[in-house]
N, C-alpha and C. Protein backbone atom coordinates (compact mmCIF):
# COMPACT_ATOMS: atom_id res chain seq x y z
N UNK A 1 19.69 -97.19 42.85
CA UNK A 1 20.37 -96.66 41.69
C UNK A 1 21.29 -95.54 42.16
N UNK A 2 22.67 -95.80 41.94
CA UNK A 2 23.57 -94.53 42.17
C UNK A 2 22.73 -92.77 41.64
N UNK A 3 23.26 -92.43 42.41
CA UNK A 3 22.86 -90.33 42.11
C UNK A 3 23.37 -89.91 40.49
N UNK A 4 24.69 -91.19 39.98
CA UNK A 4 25.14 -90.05 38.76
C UNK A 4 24.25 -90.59 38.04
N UNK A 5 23.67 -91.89 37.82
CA UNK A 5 22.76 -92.66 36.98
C UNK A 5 21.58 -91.52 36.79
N UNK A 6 20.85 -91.24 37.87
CA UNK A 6 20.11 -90.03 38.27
C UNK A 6 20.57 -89.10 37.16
N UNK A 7 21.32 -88.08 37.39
CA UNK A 7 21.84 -86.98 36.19
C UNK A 7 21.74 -87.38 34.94
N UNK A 8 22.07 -88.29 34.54
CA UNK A 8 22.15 -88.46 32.97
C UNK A 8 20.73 -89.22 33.02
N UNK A 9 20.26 -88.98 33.19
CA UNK A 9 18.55 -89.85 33.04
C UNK A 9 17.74 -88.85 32.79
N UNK A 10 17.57 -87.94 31.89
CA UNK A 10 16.85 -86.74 31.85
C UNK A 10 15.63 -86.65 31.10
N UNK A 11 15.54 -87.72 30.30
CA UNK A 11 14.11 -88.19 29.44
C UNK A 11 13.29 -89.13 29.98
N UNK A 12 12.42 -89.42 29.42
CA UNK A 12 11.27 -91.05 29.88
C UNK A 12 10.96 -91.01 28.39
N UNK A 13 10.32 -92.34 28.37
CA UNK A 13 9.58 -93.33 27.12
C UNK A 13 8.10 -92.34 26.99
N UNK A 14 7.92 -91.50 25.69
CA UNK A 14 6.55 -91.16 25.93
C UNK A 14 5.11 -92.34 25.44
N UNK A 15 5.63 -93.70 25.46
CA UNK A 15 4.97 -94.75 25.56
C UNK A 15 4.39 -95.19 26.91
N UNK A 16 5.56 -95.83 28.05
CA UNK A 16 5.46 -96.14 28.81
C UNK A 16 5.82 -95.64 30.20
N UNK A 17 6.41 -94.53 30.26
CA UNK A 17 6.84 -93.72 31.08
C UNK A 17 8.60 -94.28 31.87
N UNK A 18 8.78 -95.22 31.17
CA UNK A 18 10.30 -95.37 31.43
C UNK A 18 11.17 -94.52 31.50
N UNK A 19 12.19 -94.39 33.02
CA UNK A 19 13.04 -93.55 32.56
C UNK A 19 14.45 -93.41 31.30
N UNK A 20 15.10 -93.15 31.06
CA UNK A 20 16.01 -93.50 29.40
C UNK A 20 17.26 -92.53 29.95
N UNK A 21 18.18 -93.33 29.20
CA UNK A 21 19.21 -92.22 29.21
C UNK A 21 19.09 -91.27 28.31
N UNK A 22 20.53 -90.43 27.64
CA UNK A 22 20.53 -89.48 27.17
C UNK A 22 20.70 -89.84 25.88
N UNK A 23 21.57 -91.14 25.87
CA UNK A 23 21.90 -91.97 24.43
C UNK A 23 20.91 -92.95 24.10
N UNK A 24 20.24 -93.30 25.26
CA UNK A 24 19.15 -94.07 24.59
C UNK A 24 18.65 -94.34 23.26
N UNK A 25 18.42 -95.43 22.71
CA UNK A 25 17.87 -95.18 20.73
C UNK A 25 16.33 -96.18 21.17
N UNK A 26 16.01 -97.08 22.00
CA UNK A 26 14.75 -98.34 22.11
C UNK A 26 14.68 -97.66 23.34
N UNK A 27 13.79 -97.61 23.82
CA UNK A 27 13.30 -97.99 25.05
C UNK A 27 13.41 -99.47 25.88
N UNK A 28 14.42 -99.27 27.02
CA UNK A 28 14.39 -101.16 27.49
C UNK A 28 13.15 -101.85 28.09
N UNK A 29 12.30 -101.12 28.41
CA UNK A 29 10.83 -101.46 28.84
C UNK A 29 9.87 -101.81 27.75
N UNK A 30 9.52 -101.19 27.07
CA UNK A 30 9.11 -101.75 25.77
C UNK A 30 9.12 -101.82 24.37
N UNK A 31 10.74 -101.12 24.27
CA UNK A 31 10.93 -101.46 22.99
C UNK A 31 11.00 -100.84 22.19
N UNK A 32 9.93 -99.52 21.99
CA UNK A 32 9.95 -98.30 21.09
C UNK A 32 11.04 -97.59 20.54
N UNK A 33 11.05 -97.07 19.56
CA UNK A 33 12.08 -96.15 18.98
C UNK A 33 11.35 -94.79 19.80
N UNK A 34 13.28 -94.32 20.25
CA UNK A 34 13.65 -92.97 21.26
C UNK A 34 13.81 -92.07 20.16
N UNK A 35 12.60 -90.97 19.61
CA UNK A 35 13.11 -89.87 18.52
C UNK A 35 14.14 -88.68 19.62
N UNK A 36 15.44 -89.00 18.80
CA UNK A 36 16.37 -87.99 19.74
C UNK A 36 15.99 -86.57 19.05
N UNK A 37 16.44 -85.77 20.04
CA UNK A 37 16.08 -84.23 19.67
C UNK A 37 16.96 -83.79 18.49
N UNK A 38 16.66 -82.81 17.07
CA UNK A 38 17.19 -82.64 16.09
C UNK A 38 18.08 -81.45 16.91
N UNK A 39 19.71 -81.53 17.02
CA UNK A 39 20.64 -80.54 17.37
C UNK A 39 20.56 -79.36 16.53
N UNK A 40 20.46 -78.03 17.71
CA UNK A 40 20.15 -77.05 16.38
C UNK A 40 21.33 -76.87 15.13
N UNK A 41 20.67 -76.50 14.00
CA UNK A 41 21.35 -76.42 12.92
C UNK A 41 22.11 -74.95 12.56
N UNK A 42 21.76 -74.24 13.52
CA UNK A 42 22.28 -72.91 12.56
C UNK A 42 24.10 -72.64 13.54
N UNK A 43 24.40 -73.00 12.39
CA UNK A 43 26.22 -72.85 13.00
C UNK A 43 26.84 -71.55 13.16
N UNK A 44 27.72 -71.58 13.83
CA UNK A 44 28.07 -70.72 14.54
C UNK A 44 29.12 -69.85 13.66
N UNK A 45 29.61 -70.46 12.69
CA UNK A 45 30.65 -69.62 11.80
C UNK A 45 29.78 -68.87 10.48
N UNK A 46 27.92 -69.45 10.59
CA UNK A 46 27.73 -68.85 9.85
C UNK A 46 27.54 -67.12 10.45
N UNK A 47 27.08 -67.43 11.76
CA UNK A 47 26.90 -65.98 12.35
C UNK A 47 28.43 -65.44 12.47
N UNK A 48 29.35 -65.92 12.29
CA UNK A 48 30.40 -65.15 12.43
C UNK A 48 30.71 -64.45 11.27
N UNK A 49 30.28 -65.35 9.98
CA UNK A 49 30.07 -64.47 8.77
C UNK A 49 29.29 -63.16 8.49
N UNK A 50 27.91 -63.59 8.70
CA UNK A 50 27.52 -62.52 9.26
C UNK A 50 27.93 -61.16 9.68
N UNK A 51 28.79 -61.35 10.83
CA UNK A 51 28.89 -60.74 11.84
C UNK A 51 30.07 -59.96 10.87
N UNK A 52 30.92 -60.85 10.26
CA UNK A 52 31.92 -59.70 9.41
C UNK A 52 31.35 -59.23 8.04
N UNK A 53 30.76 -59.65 7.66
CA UNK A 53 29.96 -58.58 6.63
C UNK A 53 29.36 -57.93 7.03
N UNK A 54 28.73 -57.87 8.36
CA UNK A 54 27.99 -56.87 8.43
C UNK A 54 29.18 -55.08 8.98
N UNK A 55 30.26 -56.05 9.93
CA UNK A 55 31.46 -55.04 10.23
C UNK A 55 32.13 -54.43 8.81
N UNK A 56 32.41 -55.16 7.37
CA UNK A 56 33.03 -54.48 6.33
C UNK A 56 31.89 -53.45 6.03
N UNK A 57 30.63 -53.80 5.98
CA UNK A 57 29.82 -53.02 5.45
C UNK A 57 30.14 -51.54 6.10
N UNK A 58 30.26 -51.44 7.16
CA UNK A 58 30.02 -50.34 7.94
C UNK A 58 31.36 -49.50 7.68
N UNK A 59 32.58 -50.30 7.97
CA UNK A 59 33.95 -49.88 7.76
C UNK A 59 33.56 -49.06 6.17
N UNK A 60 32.76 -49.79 5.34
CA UNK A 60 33.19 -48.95 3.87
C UNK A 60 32.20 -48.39 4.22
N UNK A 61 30.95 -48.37 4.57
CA UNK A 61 30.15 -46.41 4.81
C UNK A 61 30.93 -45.66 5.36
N UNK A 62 31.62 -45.95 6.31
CA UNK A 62 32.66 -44.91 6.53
C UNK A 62 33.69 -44.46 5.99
N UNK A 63 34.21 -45.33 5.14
CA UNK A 63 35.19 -44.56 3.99
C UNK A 63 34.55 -44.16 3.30
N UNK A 64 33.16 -44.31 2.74
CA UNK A 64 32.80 -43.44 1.74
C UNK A 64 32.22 -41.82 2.14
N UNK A 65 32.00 -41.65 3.72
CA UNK A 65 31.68 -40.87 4.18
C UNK A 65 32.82 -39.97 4.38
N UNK A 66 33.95 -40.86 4.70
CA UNK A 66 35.31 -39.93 4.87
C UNK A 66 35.56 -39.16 3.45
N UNK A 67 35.70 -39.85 2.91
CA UNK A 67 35.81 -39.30 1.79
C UNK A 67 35.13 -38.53 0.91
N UNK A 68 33.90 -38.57 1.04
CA UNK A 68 33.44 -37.21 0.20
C UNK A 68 33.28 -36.00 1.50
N UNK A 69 33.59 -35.99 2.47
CA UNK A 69 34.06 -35.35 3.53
C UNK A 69 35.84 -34.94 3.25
N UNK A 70 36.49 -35.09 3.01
CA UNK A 70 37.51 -34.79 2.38
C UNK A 70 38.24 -34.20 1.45
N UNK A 71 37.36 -32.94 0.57
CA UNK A 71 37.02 -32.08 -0.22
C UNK A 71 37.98 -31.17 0.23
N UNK A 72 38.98 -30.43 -0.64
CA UNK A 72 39.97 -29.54 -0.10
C UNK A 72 38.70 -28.28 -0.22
N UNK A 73 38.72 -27.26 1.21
CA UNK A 73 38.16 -26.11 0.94
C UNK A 73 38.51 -24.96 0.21
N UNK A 74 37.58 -23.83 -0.01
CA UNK A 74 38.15 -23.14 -1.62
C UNK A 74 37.54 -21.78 -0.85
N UNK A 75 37.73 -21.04 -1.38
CA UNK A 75 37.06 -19.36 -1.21
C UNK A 75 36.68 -18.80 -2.63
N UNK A 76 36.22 -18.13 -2.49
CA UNK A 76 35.64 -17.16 -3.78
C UNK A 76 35.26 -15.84 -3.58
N UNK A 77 36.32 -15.03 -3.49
CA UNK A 77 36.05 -13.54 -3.37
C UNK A 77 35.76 -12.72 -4.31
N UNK A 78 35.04 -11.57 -3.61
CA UNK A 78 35.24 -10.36 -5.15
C UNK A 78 36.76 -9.68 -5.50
N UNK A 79 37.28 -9.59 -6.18
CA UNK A 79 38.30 -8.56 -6.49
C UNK A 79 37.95 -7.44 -7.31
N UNK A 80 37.02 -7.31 -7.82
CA UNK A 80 36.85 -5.96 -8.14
C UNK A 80 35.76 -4.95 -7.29
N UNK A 81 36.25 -3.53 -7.52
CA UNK A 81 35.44 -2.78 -6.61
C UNK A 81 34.11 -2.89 -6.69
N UNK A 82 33.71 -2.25 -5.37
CA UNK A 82 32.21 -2.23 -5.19
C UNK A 82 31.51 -1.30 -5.83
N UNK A 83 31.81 -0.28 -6.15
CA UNK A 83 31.39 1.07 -7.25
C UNK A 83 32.06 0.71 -8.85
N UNK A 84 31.10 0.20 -9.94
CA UNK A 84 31.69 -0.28 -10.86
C UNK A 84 32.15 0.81 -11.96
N UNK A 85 33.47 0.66 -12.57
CA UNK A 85 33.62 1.97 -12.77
C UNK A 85 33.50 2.29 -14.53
N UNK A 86 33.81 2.81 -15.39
CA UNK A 86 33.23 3.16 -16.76
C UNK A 86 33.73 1.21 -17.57
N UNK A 87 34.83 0.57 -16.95
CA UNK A 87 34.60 -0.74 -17.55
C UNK A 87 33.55 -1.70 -17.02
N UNK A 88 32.90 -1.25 -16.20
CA UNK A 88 31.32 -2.24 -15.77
C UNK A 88 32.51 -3.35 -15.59
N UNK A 89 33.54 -3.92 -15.00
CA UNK A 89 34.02 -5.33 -15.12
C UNK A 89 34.20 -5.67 -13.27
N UNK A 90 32.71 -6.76 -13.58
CA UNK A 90 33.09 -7.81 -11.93
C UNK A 90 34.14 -9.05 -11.97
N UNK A 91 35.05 -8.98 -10.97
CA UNK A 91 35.86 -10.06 -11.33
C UNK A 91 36.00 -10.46 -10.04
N UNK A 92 36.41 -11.65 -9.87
CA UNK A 92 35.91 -12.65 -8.81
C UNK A 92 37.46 -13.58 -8.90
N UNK A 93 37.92 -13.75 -7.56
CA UNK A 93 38.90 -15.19 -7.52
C UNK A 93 38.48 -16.21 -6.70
N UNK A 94 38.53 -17.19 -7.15
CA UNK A 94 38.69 -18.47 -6.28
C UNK A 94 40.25 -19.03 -5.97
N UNK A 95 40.62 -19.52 -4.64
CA UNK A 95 41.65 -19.90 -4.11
C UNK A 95 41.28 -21.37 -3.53
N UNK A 96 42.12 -22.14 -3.08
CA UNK A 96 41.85 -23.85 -2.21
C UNK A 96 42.25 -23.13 -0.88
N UNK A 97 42.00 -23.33 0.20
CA UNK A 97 42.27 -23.74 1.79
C UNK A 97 43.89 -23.09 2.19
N UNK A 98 44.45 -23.18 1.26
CA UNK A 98 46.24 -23.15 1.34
C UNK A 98 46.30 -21.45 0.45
N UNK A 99 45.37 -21.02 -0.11
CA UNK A 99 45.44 -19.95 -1.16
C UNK A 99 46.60 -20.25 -2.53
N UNK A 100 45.93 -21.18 -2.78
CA UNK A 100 46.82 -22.00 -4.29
C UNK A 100 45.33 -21.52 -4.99
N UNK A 101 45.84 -20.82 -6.21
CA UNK A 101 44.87 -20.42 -7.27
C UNK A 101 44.14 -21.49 -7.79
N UNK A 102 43.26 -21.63 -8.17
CA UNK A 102 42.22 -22.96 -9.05
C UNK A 102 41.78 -22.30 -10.44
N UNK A 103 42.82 -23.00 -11.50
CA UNK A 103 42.64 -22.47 -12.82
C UNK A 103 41.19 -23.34 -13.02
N UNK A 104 41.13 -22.82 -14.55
CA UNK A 104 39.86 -23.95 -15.50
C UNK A 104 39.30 -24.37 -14.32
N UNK A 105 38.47 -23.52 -13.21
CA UNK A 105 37.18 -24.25 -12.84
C UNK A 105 35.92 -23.05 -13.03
N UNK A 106 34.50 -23.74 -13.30
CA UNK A 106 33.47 -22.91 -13.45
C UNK A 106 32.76 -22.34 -12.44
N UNK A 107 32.79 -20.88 -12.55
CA UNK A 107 31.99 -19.92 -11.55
C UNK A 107 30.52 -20.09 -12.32
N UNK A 108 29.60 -19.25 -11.10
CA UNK A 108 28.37 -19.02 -11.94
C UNK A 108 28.13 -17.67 -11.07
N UNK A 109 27.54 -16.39 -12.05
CA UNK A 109 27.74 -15.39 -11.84
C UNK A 109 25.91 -14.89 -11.92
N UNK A 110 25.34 -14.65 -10.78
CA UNK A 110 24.19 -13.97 -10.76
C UNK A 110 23.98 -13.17 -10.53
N UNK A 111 22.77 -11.72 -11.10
CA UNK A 111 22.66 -11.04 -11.26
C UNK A 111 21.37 -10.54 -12.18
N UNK A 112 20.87 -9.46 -11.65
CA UNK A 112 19.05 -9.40 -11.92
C UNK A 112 18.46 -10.37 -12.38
N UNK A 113 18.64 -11.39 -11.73
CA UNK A 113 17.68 -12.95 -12.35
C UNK A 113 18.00 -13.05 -13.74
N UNK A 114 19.06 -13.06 -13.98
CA UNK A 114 20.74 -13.58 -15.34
C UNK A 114 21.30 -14.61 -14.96
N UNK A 115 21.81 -15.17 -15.43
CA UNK A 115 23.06 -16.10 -14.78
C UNK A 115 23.76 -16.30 -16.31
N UNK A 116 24.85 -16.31 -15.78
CA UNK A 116 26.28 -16.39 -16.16
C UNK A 116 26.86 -17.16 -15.84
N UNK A 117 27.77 -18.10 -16.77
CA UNK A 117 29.07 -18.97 -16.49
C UNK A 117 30.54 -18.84 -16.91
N UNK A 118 31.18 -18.72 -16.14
CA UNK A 118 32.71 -18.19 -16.60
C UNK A 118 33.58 -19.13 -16.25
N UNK A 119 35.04 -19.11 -16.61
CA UNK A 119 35.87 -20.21 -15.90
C UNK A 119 37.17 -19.47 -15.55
N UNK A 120 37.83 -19.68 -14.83
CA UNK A 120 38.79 -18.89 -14.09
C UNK A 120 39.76 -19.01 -14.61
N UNK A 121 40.68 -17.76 -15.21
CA UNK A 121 41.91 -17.95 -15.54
C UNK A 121 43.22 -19.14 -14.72
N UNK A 122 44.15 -18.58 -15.27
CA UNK A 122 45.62 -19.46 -14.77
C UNK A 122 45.76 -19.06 -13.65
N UNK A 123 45.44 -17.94 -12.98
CA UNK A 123 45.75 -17.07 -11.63
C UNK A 123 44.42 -17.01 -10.94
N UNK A 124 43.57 -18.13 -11.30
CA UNK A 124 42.40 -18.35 -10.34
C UNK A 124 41.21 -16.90 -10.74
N UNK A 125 41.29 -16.15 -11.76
CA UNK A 125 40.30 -15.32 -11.70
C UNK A 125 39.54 -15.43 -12.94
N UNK A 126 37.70 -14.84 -12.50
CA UNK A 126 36.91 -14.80 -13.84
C UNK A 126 36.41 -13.15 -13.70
N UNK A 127 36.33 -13.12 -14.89
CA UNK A 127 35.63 -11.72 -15.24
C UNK A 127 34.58 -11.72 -15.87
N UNK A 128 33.66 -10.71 -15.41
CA UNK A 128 32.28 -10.18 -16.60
C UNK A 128 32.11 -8.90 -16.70
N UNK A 129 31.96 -8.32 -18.15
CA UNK A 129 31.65 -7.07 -18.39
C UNK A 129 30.00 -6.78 -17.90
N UNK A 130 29.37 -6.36 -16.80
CA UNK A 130 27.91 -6.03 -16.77
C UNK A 130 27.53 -4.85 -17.06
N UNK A 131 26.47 -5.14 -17.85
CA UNK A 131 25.71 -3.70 -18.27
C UNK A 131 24.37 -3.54 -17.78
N UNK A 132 24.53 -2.80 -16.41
CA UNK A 132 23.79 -2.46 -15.55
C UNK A 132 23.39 -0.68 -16.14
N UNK A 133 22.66 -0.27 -15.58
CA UNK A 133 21.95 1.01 -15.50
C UNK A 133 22.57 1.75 -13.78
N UNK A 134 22.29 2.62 -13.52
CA UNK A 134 22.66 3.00 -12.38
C UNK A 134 21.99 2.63 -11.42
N UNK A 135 22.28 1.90 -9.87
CA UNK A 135 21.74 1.79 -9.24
C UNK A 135 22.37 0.85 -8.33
N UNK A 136 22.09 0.01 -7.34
CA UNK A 136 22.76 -0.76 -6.38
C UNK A 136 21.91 -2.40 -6.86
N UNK A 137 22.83 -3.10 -6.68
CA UNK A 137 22.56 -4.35 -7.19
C UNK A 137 23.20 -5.69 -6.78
N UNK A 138 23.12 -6.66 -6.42
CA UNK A 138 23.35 -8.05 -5.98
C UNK A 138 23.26 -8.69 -6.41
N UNK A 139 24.65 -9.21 -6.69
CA UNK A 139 25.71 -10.00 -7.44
C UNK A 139 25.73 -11.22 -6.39
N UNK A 140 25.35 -12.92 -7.16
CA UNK A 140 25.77 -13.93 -6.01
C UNK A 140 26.99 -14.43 -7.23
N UNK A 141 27.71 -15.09 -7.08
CA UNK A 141 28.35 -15.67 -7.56
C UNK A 141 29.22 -17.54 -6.79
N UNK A 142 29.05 -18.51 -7.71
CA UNK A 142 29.26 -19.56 -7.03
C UNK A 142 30.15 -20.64 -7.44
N UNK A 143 30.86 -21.31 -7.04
CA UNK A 143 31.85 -22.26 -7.68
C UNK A 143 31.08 -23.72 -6.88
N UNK A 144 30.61 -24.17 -7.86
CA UNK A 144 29.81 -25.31 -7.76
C UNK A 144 30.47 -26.69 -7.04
N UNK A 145 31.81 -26.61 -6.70
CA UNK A 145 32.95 -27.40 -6.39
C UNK A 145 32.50 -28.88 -7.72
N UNK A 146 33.80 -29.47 -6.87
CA UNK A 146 34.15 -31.00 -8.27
C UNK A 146 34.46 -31.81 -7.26
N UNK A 147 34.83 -32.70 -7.81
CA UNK A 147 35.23 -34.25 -7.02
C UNK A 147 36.16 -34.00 -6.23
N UNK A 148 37.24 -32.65 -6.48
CA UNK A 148 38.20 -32.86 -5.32
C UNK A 148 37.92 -31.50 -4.53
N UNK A 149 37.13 -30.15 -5.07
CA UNK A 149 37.65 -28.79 -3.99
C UNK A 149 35.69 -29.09 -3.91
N UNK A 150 35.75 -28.74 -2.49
CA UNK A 150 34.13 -28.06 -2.07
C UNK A 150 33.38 -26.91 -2.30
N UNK A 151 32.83 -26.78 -2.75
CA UNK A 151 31.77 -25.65 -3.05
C UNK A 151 32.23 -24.09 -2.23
N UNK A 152 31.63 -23.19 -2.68
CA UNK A 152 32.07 -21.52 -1.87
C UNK A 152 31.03 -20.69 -2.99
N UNK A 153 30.85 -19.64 -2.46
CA UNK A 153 29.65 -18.76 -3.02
C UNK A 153 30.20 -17.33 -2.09
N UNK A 154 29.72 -15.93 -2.74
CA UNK A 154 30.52 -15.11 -2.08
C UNK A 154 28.86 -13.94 -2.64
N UNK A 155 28.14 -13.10 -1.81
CA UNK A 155 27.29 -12.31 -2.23
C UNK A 155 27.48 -11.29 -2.16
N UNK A 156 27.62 -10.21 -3.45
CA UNK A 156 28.35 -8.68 -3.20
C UNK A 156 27.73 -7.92 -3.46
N UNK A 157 27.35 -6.76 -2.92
CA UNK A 157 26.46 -5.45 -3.38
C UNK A 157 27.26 -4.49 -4.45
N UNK A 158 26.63 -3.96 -5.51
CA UNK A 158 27.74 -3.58 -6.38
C UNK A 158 26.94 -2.11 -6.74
N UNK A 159 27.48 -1.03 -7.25
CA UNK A 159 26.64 0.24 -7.48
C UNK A 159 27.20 0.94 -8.55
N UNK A 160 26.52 1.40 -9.64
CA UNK A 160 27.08 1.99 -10.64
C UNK A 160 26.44 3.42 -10.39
């Protein structure tokens, strides 16, 4: 028997021990039906599907990560003095990153376990009249940020 006959002869009859080709369907020795091997089924474009849903998935966690990462930054200072004077008035500005004023947004103004909510004028500022007693005292105050500016908080010692 030629050598290539050899190569493609890679099965036998599990009847009779005949060798078979690869296309074989009977066995020529005795006859039997050759169960050919079931070709695997799982295709290859389904893993390629896969493979890109699983890549969009990731691409959009990362835009959604970019993006609430993308928050213009803000400040929130005191502007009024630290010794409060016969108008008791704390006033506070918030600015964005660029120092562009941020009208109509809400501060929150704390103080001896009080809280307060104010909203900032047209020129970025809020005010509160406090009626403190004499003494030194700590003021937090916070701009809670929104969908587009990020959060800022500013803590001031104040003394009447």
């Amino acid at each position: 028997m030629p050598i290539y006959q050899y190569l493609t002869m890679v099965k036998s009859c599990k009847y009779c021990g005949a060798e078979l080709s690869e296309d074989t369907l009977f066995c020529p020795k005795c006859g039997n039906y050759i169960k050919r091997k079931e070709a695997d089924k799982s295709s290859p474009v389904k893993w390629i599907l896969i493979a890109i849903a699983c890549m969009l998935l990731v691409v959009a966690a990362g835009m959604l990560i970019a993006t609430n990462n993308s928050k213009t930054q803000t400040a929130l200072t005191m502007q009024s003095d630290s010794n409060l004077d016969a108008s008791n008035e704390y006033v506070v500005y918030l600015c964005d990153e660029n120092n562009n004023t941020l009208a109509d947004k809400f501060i929150v103004v704390e103080i001896n376990e009080n809280s307060y909510t104010l909203m900032t004028d047209e020129n970025g500022f809020a005010s509160i009249n406090l009626t403190v007693g004499e003494g030194s005292y700590q003021v937090n105050s916070y701009f809670k940020g929104d969908d587009k500016y990020a959060e800022s908080h500013t803590s001031d010692i104040i003394i009447k």
